[in-house]
PDB file of N, CA and C in Angstrom:
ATOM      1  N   UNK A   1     -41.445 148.492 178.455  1.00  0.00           N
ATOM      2  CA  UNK A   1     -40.254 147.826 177.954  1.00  0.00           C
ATOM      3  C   UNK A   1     -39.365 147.331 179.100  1.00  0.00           C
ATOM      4  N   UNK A   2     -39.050 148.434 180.229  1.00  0.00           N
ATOM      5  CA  UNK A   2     -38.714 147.960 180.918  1.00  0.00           C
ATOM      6  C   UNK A   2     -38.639 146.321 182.016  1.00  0.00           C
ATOM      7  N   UNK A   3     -40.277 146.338 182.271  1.00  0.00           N
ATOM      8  CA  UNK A   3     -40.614 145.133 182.642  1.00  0.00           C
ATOM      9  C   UNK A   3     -40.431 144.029 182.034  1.00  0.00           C
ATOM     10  N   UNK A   4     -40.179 143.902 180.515  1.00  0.00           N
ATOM     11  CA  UNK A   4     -40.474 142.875 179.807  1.00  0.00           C
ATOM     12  C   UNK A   4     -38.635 142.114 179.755  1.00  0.00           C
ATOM     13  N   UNK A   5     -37.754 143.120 180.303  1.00  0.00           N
ATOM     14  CA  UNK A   5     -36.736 143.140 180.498  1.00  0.00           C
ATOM     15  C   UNK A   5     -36.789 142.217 181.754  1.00  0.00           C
ATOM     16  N   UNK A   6     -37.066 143.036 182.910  1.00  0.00           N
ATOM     17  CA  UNK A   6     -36.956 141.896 184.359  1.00  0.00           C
ATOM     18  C   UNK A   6     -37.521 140.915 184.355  1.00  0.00           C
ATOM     19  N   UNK A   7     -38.915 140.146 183.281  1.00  0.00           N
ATOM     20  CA  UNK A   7     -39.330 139.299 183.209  1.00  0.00           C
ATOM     21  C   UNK A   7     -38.899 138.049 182.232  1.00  0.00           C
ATOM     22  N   UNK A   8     -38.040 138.971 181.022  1.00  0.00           N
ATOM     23  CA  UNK A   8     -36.601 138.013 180.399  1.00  0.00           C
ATOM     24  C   UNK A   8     -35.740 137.462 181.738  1.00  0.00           C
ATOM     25  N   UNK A   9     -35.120 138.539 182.591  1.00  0.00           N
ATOM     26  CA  UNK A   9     -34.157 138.052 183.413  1.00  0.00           C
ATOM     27  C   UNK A   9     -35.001 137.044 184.297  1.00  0.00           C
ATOM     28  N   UNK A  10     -35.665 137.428 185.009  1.00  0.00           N
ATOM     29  CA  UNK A  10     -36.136 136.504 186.183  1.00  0.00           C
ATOM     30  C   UNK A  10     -36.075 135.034 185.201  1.00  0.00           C
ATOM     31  N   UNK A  11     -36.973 135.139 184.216  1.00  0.00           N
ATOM     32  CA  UNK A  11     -37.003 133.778 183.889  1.00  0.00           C
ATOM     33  C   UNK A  11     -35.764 132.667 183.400  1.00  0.00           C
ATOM     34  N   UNK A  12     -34.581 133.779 182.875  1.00  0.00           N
ATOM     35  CA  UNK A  12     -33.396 133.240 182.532  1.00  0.00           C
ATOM     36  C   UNK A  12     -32.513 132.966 183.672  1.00  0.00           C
ATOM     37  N   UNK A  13     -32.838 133.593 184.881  1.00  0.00           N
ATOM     38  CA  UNK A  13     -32.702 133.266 185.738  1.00  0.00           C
ATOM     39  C   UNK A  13     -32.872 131.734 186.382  1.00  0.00           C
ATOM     40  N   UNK A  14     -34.173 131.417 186.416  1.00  0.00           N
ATOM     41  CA  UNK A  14     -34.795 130.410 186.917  1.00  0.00           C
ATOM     42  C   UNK A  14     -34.400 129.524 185.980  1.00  0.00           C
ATOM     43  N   UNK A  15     -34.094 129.556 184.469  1.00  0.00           N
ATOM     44  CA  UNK A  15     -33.552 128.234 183.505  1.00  0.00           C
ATOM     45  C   UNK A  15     -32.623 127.785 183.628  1.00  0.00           C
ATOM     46  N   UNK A  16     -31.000 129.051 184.097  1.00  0.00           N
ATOM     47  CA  UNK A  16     -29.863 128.672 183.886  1.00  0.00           C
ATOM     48  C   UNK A  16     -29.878 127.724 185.469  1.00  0.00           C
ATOM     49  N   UNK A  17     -30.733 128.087 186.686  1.00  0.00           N
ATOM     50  CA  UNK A  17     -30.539 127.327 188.195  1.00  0.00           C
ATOM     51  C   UNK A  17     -31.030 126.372 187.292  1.00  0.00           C
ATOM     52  N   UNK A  18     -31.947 125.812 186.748  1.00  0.00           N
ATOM     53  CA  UNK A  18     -32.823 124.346 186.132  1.00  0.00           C
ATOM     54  C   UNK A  18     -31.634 123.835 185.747  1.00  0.00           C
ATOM     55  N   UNK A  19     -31.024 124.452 184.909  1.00  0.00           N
ATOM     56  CA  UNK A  19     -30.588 123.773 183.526  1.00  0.00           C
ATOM     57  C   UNK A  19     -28.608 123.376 184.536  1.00  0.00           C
ATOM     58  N   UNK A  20     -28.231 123.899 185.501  1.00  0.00           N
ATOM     59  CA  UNK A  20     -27.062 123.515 185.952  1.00  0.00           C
ATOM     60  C   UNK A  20     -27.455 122.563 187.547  1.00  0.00           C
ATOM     61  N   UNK A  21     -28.595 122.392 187.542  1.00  0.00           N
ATOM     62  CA  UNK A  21     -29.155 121.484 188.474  1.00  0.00           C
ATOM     63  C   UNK A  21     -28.936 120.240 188.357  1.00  0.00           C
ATOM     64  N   UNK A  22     -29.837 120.338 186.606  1.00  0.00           N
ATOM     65  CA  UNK A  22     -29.819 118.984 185.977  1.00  0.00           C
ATOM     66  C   UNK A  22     -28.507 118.220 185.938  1.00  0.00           C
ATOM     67  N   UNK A  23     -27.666 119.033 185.459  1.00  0.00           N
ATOM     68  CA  UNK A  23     -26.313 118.583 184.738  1.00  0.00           C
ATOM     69  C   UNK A  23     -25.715 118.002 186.393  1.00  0.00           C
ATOM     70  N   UNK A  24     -25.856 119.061 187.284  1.00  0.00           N
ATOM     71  CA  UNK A  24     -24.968 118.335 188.393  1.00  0.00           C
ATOM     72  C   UNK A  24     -25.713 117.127 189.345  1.00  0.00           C
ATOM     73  N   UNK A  25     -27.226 116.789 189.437  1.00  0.00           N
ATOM     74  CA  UNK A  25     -27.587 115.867 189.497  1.00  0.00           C
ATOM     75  C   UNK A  25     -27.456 114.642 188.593  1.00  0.00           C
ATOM     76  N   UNK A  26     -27.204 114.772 186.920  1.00  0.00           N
ATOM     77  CA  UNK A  26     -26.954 113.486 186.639  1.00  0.00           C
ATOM     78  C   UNK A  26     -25.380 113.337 186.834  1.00  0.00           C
ATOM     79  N   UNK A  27     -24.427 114.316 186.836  1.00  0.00           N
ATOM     80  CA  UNK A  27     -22.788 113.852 187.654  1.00  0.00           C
ATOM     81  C   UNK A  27     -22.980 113.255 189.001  1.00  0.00           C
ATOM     82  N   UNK A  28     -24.133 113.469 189.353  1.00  0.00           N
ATOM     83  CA  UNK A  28     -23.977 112.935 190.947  1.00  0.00           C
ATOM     84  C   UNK A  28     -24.180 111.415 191.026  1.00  0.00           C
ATOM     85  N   UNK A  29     -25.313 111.314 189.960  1.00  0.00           N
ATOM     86  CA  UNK A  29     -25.947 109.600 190.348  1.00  0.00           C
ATOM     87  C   UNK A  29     -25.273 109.001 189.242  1.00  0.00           C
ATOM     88  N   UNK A  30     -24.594 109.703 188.261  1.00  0.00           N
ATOM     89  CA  UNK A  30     -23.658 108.773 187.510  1.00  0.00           C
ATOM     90  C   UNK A  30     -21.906 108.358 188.488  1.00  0.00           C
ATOM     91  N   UNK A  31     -21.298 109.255 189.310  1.00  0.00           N
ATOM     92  CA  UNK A  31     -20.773 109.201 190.082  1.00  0.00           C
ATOM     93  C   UNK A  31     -20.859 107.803 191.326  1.00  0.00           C
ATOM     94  N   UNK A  32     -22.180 108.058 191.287  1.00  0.00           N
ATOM     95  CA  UNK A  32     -22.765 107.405 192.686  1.00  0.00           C
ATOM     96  C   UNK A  32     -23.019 105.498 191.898  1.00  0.00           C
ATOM     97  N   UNK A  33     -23.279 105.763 191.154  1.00  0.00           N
ATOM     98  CA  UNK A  33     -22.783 104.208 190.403  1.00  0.00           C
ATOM     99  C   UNK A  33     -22.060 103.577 190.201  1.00  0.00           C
ATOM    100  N   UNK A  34     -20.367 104.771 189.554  1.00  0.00           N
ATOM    101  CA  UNK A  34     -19.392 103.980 189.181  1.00  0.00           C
ATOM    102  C   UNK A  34     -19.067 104.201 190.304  1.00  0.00           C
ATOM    103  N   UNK A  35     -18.950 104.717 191.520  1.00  0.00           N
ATOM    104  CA  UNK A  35     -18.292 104.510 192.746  1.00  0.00           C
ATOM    105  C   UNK A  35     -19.211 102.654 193.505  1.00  0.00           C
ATOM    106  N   UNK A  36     -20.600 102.550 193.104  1.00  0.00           N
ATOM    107  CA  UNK A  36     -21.060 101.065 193.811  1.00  0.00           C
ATOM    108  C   UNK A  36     -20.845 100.194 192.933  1.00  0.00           C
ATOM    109  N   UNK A  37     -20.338 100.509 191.940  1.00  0.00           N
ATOM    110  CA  UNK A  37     -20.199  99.459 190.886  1.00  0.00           C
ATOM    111  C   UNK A  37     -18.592  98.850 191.279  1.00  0.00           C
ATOM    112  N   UNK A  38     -17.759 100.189 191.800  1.00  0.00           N
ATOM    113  CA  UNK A  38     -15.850  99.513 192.161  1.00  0.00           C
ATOM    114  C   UNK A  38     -16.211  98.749 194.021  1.00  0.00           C
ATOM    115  N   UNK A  39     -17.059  99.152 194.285  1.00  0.00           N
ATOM    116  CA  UNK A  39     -17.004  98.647 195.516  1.00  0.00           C
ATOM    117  C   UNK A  39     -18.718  98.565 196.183  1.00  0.00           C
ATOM    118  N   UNK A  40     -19.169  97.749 195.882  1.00  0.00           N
ATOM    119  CA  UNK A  40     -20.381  97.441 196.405  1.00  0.00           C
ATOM    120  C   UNK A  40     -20.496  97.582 197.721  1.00  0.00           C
ATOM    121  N   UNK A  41     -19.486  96.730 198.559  1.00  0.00           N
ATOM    122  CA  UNK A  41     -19.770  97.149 200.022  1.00  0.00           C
ATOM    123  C   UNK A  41     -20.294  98.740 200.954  1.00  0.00           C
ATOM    124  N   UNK A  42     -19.417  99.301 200.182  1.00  0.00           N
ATOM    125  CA  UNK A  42     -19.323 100.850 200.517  1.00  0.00           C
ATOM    126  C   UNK A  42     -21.161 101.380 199.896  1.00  0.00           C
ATOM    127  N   UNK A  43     -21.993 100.738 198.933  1.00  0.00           N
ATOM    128  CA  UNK A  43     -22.968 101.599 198.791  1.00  0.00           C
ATOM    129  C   UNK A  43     -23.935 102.305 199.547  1.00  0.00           C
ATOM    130  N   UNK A  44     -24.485 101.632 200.782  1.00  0.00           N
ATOM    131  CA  UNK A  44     -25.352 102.426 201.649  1.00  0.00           C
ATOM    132  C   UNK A  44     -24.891 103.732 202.213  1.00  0.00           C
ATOM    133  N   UNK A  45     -23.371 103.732 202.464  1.00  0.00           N
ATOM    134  CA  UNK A  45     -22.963 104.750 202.507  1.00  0.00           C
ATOM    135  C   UNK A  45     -22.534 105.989 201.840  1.00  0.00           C
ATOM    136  N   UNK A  46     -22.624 105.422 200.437  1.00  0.00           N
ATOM    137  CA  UNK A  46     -22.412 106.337 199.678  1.00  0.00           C
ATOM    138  C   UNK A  46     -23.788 107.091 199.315  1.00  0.00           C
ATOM    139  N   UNK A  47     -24.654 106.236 199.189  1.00  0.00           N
ATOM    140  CA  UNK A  47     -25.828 106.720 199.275  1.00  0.00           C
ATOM    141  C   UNK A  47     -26.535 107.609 200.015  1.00  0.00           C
ATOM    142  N   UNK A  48     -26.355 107.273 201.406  1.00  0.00           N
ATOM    143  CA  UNK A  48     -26.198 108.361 202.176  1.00  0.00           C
ATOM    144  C   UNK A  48     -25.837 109.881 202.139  1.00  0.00           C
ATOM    145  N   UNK A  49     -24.507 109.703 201.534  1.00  0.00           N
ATOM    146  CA  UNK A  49     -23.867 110.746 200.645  1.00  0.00           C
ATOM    147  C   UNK A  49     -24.405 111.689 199.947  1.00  0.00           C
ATOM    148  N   UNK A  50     -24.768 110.853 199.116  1.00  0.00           N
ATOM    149  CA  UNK A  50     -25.607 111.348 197.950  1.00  0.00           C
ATOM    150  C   UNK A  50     -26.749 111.982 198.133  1.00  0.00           C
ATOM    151  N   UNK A  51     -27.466 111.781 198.721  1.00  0.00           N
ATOM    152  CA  UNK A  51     -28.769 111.664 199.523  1.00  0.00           C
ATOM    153  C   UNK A  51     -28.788 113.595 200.061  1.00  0.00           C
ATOM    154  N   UNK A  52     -27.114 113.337 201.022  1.00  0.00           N
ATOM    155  CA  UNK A  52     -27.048 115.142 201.619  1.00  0.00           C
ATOM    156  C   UNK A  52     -26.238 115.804 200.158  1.00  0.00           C
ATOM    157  N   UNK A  53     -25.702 115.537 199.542  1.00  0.00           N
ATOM    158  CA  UNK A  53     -25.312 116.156 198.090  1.00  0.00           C
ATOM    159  C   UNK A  53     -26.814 116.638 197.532  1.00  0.00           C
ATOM    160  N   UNK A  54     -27.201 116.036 197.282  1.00  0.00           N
ATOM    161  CA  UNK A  54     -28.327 116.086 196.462  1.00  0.00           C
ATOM    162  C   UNK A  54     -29.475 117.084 196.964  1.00  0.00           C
ATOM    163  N   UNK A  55     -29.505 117.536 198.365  1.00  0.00           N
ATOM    164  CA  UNK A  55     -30.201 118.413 199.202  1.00  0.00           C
ATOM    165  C   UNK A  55     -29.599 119.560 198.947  1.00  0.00           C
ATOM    166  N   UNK A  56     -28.412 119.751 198.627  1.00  0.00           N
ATOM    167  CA  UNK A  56     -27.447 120.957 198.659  1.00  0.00           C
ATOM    168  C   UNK A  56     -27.100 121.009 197.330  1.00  0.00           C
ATOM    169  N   UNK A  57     -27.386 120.508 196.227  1.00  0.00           N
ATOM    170  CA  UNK A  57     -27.672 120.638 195.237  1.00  0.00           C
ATOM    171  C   UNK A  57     -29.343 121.494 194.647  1.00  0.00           C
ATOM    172  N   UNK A  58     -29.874 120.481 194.990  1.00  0.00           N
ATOM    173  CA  UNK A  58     -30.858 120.984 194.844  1.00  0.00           C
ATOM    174  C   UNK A  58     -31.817 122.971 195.538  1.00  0.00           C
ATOM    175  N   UNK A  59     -30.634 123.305 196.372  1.00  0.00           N
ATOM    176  CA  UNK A  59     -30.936 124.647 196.730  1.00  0.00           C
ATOM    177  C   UNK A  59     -31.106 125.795 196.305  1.00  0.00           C
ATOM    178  N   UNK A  60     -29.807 125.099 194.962  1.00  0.00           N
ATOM    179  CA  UNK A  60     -29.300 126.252 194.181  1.00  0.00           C
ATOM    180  C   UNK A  60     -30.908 126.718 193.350  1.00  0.00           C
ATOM    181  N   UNK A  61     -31.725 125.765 192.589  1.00  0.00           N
ATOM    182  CA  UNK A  61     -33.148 126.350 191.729  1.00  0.00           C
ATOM    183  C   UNK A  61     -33.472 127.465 192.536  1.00  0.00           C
ATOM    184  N   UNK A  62     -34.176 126.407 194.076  1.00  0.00           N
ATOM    185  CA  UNK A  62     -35.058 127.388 194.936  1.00  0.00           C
ATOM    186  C   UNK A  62     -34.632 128.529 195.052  1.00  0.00           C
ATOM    187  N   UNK A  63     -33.559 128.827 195.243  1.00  0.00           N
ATOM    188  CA  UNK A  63     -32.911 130.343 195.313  1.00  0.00           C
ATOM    189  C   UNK A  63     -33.230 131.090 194.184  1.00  0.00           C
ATOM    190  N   UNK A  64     -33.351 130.622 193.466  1.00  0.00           N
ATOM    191  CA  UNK A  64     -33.043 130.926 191.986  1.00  0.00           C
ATOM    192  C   UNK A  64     -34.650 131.489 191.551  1.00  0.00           C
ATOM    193  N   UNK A  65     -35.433 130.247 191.801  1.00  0.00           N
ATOM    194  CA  UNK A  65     -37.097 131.272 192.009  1.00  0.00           C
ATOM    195  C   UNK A  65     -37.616 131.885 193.109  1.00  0.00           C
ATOM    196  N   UNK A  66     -36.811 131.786 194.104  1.00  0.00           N
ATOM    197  CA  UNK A  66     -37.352 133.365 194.938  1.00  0.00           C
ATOM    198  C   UNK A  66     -36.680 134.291 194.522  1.00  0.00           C
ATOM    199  N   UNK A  67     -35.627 134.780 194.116  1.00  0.00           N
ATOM    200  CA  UNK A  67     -34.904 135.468 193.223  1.00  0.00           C
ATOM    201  C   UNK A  67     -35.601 135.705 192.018  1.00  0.00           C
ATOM    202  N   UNK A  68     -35.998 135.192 191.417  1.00  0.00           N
ATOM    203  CA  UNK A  68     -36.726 135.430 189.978  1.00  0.00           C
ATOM    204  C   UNK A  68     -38.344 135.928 190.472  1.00  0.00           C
ATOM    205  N   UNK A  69     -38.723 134.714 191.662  1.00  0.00           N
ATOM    206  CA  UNK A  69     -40.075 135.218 191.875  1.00  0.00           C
ATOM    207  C   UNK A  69     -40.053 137.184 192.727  1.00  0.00           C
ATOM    208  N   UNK A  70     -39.083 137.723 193.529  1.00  0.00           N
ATOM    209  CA  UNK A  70     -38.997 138.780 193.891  1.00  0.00           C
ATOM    210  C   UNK A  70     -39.028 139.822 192.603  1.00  0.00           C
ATOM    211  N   UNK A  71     -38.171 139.093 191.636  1.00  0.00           N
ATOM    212  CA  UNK A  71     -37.893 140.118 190.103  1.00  0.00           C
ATOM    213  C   UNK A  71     -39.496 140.372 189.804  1.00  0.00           C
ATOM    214  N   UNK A  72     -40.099 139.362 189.588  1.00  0.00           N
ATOM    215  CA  UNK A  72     -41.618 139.295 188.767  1.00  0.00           C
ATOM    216  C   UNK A  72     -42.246 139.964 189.708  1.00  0.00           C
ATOM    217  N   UNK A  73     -43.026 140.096 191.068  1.00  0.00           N
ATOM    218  CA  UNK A  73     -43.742 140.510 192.089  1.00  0.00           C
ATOM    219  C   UNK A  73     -43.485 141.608 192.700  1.00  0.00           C
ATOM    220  N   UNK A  74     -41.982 141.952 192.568  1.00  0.00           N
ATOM    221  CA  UNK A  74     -41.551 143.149 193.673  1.00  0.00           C
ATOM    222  C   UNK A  74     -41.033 144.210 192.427  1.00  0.00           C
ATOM    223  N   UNK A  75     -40.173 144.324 191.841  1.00  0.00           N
ATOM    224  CA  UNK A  75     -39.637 144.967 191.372  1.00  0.00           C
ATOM    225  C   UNK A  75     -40.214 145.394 190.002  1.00  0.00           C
ATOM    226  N   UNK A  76     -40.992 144.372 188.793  1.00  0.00           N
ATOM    227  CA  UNK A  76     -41.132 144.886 187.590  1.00  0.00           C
ATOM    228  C   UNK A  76     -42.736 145.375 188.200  1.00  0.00           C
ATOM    229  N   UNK A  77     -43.142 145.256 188.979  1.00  0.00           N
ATOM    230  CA  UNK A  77     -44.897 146.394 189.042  1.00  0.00           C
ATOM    231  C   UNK A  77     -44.436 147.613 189.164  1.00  0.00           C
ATOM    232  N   UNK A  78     -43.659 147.897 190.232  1.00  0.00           N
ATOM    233  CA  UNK A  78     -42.952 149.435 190.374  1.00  0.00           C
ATOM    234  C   UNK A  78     -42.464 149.887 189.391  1.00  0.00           C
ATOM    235  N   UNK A  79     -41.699 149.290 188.200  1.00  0.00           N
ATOM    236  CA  UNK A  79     -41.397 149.915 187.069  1.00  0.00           C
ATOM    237  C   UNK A  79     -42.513 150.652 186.161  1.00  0.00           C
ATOM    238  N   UNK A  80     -43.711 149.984 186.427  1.00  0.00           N
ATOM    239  CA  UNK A  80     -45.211 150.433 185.605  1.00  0.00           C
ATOM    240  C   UNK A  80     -45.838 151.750 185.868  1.00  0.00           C
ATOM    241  N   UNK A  81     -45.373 151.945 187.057  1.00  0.00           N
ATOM    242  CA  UNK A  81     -45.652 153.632 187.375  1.00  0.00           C
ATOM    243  C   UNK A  81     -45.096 154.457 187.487  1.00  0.00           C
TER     244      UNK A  81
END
């Protein structure tokens, strides 16, 4: 029972990093539009922007499944014995 517990978490784990990834990647490139849409000149640079946003966005999952992957591999086998 136990395990089936850390293997709920790990995985709810890994959905809620998915699922607030998503949301702040489409604020980013919806952002990143109406900002080239008021000023076109400025886009390569904003893009740019976006570009290191979007790297540091995107960190938060990976964390999120080595964290979940440690739950599944390290911790719920030891519960089995």
């Amino acid at each position: 029972m136990e395990q089936a517990v850390v293997y709920f978490a790990a995985a709810f784990l890994m959905g809620i990093a998915a699922l607030g990834t998503a949301i702040g990647f489409g604020n980013l490139g919806g952002k990143l539009l109406e900002a080239s849409a008021r000023q076109p000149e400025q886009a390569p640079a904003l893009q740019g922007k976006m570009f290191i946003m979007a790297g540091l966005v995107d960190a938060v999952p990976i964390i999120g499944v080595g964290i979940g992957m440690y739950l599944i591999f390290v911790v719920a086998p030891g519960m089995g014995a």
